[in-house]
Structure formats: C-alpha cells, structure tokens
Protein backbone atom coordinates (compact mmCIF):
# COMPACT_ATOMS: atom_id res chain seq x y z
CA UNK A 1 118.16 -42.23 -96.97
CA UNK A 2 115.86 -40.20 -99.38
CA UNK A 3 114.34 -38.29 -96.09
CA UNK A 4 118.35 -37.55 -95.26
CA UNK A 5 118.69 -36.13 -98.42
CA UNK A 6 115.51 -34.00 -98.53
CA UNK A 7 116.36 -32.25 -95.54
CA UNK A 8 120.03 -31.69 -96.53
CA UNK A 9 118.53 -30.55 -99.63
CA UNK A 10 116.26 -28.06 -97.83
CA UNK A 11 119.15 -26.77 -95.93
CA UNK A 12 120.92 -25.98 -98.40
CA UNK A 13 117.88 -24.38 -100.43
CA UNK A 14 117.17 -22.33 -97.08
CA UNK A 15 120.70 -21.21 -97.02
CA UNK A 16 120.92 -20.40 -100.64
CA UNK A 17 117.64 -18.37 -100.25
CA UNK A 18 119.19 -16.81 -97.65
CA UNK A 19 122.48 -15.43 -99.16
CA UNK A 20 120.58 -14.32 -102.03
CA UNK A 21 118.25 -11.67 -99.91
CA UNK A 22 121.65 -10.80 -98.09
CA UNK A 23 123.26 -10.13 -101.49
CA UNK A 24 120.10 -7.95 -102.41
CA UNK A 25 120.01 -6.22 -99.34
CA UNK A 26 123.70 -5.20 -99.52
CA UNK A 27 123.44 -4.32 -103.47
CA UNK A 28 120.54 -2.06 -102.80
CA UNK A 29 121.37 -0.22 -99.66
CA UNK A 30 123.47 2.97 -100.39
CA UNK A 31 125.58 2.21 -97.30
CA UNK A 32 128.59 0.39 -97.51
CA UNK A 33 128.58 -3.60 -95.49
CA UNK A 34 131.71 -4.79 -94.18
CA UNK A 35 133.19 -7.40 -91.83
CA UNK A 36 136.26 -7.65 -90.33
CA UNK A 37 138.11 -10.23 -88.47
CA UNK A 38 139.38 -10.22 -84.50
CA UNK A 39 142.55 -8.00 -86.22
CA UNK A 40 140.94 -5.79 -88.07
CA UNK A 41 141.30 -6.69 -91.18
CA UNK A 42 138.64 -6.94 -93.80
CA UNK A 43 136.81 -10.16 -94.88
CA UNK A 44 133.80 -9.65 -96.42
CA UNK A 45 132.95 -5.90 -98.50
CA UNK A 46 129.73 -5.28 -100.40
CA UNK A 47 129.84 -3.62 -103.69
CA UNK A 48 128.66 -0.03 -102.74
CA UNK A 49 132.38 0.30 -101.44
CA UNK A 50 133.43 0.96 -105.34
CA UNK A 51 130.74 3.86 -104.83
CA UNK A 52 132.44 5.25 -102.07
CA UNK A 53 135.51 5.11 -102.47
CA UNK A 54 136.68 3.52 -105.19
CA UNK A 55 137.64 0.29 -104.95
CA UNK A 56 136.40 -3.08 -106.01
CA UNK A 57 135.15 -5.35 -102.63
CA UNK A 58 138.27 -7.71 -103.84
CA UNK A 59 140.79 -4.91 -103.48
CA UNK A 60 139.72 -4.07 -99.85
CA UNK A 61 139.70 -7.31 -98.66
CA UNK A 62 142.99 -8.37 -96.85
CA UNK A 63 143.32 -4.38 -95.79
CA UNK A 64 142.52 -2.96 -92.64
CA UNK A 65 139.96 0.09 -92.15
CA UNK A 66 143.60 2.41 -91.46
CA UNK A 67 145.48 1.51 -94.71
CA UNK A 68 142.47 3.55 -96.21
CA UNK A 69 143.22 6.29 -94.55
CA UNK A 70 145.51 9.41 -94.04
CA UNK A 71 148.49 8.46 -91.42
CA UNK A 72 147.30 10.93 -88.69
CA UNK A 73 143.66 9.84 -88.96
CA UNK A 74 144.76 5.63 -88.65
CA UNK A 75 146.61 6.66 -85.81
CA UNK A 76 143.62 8.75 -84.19
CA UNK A 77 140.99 6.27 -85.27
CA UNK A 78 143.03 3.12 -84.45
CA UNK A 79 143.41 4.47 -81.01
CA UNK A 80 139.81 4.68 -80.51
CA UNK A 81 139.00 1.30 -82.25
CA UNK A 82 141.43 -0.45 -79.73
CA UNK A 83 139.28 0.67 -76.82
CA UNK A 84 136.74 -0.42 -78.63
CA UNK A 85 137.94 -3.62 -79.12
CA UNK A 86 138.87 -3.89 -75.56
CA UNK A 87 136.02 -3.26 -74.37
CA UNK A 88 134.49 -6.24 -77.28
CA UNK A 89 131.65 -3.28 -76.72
CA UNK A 90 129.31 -2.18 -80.38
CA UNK A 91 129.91 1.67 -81.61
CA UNK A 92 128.01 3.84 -83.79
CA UNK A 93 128.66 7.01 -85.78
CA UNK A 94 132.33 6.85 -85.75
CA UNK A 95 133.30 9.58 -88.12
CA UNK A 96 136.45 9.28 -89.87
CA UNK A 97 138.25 10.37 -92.94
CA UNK A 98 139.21 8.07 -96.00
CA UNK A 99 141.48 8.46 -98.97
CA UNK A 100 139.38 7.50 -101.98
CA UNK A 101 141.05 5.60 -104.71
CA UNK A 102 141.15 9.14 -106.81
CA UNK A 103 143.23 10.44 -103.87
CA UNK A 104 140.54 12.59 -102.81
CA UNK A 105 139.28 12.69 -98.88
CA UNK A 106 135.85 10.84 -97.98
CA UNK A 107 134.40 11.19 -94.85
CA UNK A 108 132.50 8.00 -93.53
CA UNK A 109 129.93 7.60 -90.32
CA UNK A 110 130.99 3.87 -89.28
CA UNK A 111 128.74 1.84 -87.07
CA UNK A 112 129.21 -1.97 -85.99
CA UNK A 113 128.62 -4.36 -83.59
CA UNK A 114 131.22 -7.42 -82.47
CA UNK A 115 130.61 -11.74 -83.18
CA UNK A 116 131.81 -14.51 -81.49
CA UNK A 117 131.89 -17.86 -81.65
CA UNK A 118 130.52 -20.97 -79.24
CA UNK A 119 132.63 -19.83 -76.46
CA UNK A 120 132.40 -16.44 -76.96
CA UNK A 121 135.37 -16.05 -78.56
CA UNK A 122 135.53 -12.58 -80.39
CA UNK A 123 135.88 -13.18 -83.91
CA UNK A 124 135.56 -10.01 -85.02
CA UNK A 125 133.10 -6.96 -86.26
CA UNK A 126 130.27 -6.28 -88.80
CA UNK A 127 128.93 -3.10 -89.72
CA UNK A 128 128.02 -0.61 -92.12
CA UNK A 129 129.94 3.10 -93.85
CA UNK A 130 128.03 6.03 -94.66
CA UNK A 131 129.27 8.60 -96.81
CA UNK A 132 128.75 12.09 -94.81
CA UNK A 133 130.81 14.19 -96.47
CA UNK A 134 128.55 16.55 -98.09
CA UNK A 135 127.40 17.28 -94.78
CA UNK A 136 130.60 17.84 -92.94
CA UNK A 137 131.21 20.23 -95.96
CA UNK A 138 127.88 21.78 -95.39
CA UNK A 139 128.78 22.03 -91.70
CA UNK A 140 131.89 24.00 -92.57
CA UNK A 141 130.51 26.08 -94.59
CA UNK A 142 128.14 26.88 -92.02
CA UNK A 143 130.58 27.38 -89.19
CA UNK A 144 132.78 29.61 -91.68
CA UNK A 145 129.55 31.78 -92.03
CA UNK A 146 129.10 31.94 -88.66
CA UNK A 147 132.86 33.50 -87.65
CA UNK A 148 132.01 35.76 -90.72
CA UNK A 149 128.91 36.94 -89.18
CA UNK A 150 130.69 37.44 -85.50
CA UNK A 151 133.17 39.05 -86.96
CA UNK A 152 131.09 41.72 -88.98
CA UNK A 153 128.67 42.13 -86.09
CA UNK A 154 132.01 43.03 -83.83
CA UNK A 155 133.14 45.15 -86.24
CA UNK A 156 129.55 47.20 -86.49
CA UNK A 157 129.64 47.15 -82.30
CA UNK A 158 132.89 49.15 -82.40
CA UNK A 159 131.80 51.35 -85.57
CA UNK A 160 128.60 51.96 -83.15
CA UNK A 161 131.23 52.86 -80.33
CA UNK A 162 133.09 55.26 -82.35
CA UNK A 163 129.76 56.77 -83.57
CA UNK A 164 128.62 57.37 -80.06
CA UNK A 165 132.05 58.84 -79.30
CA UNK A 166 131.98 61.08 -82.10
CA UNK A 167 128.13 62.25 -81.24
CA UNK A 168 128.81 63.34 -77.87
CA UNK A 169 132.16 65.23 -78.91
CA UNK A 170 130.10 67.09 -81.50
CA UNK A 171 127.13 67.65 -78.40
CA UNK A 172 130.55 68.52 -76.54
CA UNK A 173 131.96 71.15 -79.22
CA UNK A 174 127.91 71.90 -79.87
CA UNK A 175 127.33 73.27 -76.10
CA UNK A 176 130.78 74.87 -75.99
CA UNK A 177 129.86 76.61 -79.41
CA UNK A 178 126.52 78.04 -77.86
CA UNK A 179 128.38 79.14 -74.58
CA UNK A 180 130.81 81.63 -76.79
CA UNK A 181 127.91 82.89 -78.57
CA UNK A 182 125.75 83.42 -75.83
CA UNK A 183 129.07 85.11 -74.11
CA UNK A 184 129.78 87.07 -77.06
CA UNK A 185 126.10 88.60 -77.40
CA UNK A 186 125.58 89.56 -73.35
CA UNK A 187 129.13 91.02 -73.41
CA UNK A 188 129.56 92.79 -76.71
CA UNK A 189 125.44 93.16 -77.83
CA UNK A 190 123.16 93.53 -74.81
CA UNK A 191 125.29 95.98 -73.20
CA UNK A 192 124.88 98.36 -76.55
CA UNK A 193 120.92 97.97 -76.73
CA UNK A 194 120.54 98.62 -72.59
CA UNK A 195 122.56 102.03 -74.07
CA UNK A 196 120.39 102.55 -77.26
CA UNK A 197 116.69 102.08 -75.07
CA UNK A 198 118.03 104.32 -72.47
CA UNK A 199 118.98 107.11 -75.37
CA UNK A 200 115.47 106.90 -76.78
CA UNK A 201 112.32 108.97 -75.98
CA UNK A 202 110.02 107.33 -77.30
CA UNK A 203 108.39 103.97 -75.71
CA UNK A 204 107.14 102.04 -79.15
CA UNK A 205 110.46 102.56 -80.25
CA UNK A 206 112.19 100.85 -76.88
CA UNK A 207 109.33 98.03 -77.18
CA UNK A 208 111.24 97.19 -80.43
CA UNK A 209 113.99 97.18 -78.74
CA UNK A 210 112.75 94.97 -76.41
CA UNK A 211 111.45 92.12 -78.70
CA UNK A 212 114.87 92.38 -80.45
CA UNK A 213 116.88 91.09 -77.34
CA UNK A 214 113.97 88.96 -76.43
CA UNK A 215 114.03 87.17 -80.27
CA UNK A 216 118.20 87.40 -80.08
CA UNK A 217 117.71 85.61 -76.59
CA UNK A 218 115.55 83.12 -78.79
CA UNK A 219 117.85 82.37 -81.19
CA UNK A 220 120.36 81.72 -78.48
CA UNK A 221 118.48 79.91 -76.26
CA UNK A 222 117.20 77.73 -79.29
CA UNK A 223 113.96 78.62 -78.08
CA UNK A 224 112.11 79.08 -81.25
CA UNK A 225 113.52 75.92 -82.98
CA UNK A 226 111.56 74.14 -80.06
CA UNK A 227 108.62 75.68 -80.75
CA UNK A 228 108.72 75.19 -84.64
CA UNK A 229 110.18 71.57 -84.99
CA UNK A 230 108.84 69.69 -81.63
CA UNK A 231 105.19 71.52 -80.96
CA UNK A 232 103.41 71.13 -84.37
CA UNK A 233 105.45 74.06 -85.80
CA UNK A 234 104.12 77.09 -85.31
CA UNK A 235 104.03 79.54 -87.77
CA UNK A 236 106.74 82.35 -87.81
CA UNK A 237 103.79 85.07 -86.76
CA UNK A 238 102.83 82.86 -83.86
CA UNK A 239 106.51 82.20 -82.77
CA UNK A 240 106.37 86.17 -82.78
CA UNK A 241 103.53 86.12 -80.65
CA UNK A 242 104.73 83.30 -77.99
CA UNK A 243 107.98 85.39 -77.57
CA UNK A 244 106.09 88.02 -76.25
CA UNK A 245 103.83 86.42 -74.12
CA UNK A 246 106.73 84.55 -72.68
CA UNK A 247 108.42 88.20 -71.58
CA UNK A 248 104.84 88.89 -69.98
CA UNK A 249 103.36 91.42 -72.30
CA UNK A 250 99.60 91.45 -72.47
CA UNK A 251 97.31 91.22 -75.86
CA UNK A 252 97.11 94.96 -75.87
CA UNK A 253 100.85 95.62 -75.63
CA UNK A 254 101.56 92.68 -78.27
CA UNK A 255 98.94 93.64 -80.73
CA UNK A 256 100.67 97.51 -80.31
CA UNK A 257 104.23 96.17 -81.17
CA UNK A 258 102.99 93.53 -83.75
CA UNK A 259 100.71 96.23 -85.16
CA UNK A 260 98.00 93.73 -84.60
CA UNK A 261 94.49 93.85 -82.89
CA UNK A 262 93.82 92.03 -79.86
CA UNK A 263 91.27 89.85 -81.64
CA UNK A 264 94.11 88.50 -83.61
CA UNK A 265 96.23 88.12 -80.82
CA UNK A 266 93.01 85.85 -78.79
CA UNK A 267 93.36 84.30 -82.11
CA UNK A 268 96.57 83.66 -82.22
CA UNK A 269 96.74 82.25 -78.66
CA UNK A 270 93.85 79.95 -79.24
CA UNK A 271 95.43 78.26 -81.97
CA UNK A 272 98.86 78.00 -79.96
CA UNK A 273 96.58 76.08 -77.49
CA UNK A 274 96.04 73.61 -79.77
CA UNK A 275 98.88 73.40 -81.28
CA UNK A 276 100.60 72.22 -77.88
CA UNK A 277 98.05 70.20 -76.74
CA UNK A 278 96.87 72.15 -73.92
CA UNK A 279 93.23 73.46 -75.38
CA UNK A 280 90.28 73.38 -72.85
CA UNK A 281 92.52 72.79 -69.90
CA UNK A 282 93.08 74.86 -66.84
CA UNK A 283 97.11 75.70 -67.89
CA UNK A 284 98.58 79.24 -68.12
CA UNK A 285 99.80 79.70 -71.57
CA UNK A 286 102.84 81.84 -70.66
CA UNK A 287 103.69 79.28 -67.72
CA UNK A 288 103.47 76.65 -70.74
CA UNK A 289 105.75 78.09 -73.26
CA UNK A 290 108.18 79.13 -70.26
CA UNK A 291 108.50 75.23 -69.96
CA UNK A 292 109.80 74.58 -73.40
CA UNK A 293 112.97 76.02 -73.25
C-alpha cells in the first residue's frame, strides 16, 4: 500500500515538476504558445498573448485564430488552414494579420504542428505566434524606396535622352552655322582679296595678304582652336608660325613675313615638336599639322 502511494506520489511530483518548467518556458519566451482543438478553437494561451495583442489568455480562449482578425484576412487565412487541416500536415511561418485589442493591426508568423490521440484521432494543433510586424513595416518601407528609386532613375534616363537630343541639334545648328560662314567668306571675302593681291605690286605686301586668308581659313576651319586647346596649347606666335608652315612656306619666307629670323623660326618649330609629341621622330612637321584639322 505505502509503495502504491509512493509511486502515485512521484507521479504526481514528476508531473507537477513538469508543468512548472512548461509554465516557465512559456512565461519567458517572447513568442506567443497556443493550442487549439480539432475546430479551431483555442484551449490553452500563454500569457505573452496580452503582449501581443492585448488580451488576457482567458479572453482568447473559446475564440478561434479568425475572430482575431480582419474579415478578409479570416476568410484568406481560414482557407489555407482548412487545407491544412486536411491534409492533418504541420506548417510554419504562416503570416497573417491580427486586430489587437487597441484596434490596431498586428502581424503574426504562426507555426504549429497537429496531436492525436491513441488511434490517431486528430485532436487538434499546438504552436507558437511571433510578432513580425516591425519587419513587414521595414519591408515596406523598403519596397516604397525601391519604386522611388526606379522611378527617379527613369526619370534621369529620359532627362539623359532629351540631353542627347538637344546636344546633337545644337552639333546640328553648330555645323549648319559654320557652313553659312564659311559660304559667306569664299563668296563675299575671298573673291575681294584674290582682287586686292592681284592690284598690288609689291610681293611682302601680297604675302600679307596671303597669311590673312590663310588665318581667316583658320578661324573657319577651327584650325587654330585645335592647335591651342587639344596639342598642349601653343602659343599665339607659334599658332602664327604652324599656319604658315601648313601653306608650305619655308623658314626664310616665314621669318620675312613674321619679321623674324630663321633661328627663331628652327626655334619655334622645335618646340612645336614637342609640344605634339612628335620630337626625335622621323615625321614631317607640315604633314603633321595638316592632320589636325
């Protein structure tokens, strides 16, 4: 009789021991512990559920999961738990969206796994709710950056668009712009100085001539902006200088127009040289600058 008792006694001790690390475990996890019966409705809620959403364990018990929710979500949800149900199958990271006591929406990340009993009767589910709402929120937010960042990165593709459209109408108006000038100067200028070097007697005074339509073909041709802004910029003398080895005149017939000594003008050419990166090779200088235009 006593040995009876002492083992009924230690059963009971065991269970008792038992229910109290269960209580702790649910008390102490932040996730919310729940059972519910073959119907769905609740029998068993830990505490943390007045942390989530509200409510005391005593005022969930007797509800289903959907009378905590929003009509359309228990309809959506319910669906799915059906099949689950069906199926007497465990499910994991269910996400779904609860009305908190304070009216305001919670959304939980719901995970269980089906009981039976001896004959395998389904008697229902236990699980656990996680409160992932501040994530959801987070994932918004991120998502709403996201469309904000397509939608500015469209809108700089088709300011890039018009930009290039506007470019090549200005290269457009640009080139038709240098076509009437150019037109304008061999109709209405060059025919005047051909007039003026064939009226004068004297030959320094046609070699200015000369190096005028040569540096008025220059400006023209853009010639001496090449020189100046994509060769090392030569100086305005040496410019000068490269326009008239360009028409073929030798040091001695530069240096005469320039009023400059050949020295000057070996000078000159050396440092040109240089300048375009073709000193102490085997290139023709005038062949060079003929190139650049």
């Amino acid at each position: 009789m006593n040995s009876h008792r002492s083992e009924a006694y230690g059963l009971y001790e065991a269970l008792r021991q038992s229910e109290e690390r269960f209580r702790a475990l649910t008390e102490s996890t932040s996730d919310w512990i729940w059972e519910v019966d073959a119907d769905g409705v609740y029998t068993y809620a830990s505490p943390k559920v007045n942390d989530l959403l509200g409510y005391k364990p005593e005022e969930v018990i007797g509800k289903t999961p959907f009378d905590l929710m929003p009509p359309d979500e228990a309809e959506r949800v319910g669906a799915i738990f059906r099949d689950i149900v069906a199926s007497q199958s465990p499910f994991e990271r269910l996400e779904n969206i609860n009305l908190h006591k304070d009216g305001r929406h919670v959304v939980l990340e719901t995970s269980g796994v089906p009981f039976f009993d001896k004959d395998s009767n389904l008697l229902g589910y236990r699980g656990i709710d996680r409160d992932i709402t501040e994530r959801k929120l987070a994932e918004k937010a991120l998502r709403e950056r996201e469309a904000e960042l397509e939608i500015k990165t469209n809108s700089l593709e088709e300011l890039n668009t018009a930009l290039r459209v506007l470019l090549k109408k200005r290269d457009e108006d640009k080139a038709e712009l240098n076509e009437k000038v150019l037109c304008n100067v061999k109709d209405l200028i060059v025919p005047y100085l051909d007039k003026l070097k064939k009226s004068l007697p004297n030959q320094k005074q046609v070699d200015y001539i000369n190096i005028l339509e040569s540096n008025l073909s220059n400006i023209i041709s853009e010639f001496s902006c090449t020189l100046s802004s994509k060769y090392l910029g030569l100086s305005p003398k040496e410019i000068l200088v490269a326009n008239l080895i360009r028409d073929g005149k030798t040091n001695k017939e530069i240096g005469e127009v320039l009023a400059l000594s050949i020295r000057t003008i070996e000078t000159h050419r050396k440092h040109m040289r240089k300048k375009l990166n073709i000193e102490n090779k085997k290139k023709n200088l005038r062949s060079h600058l003929l190139t650049l235009q």
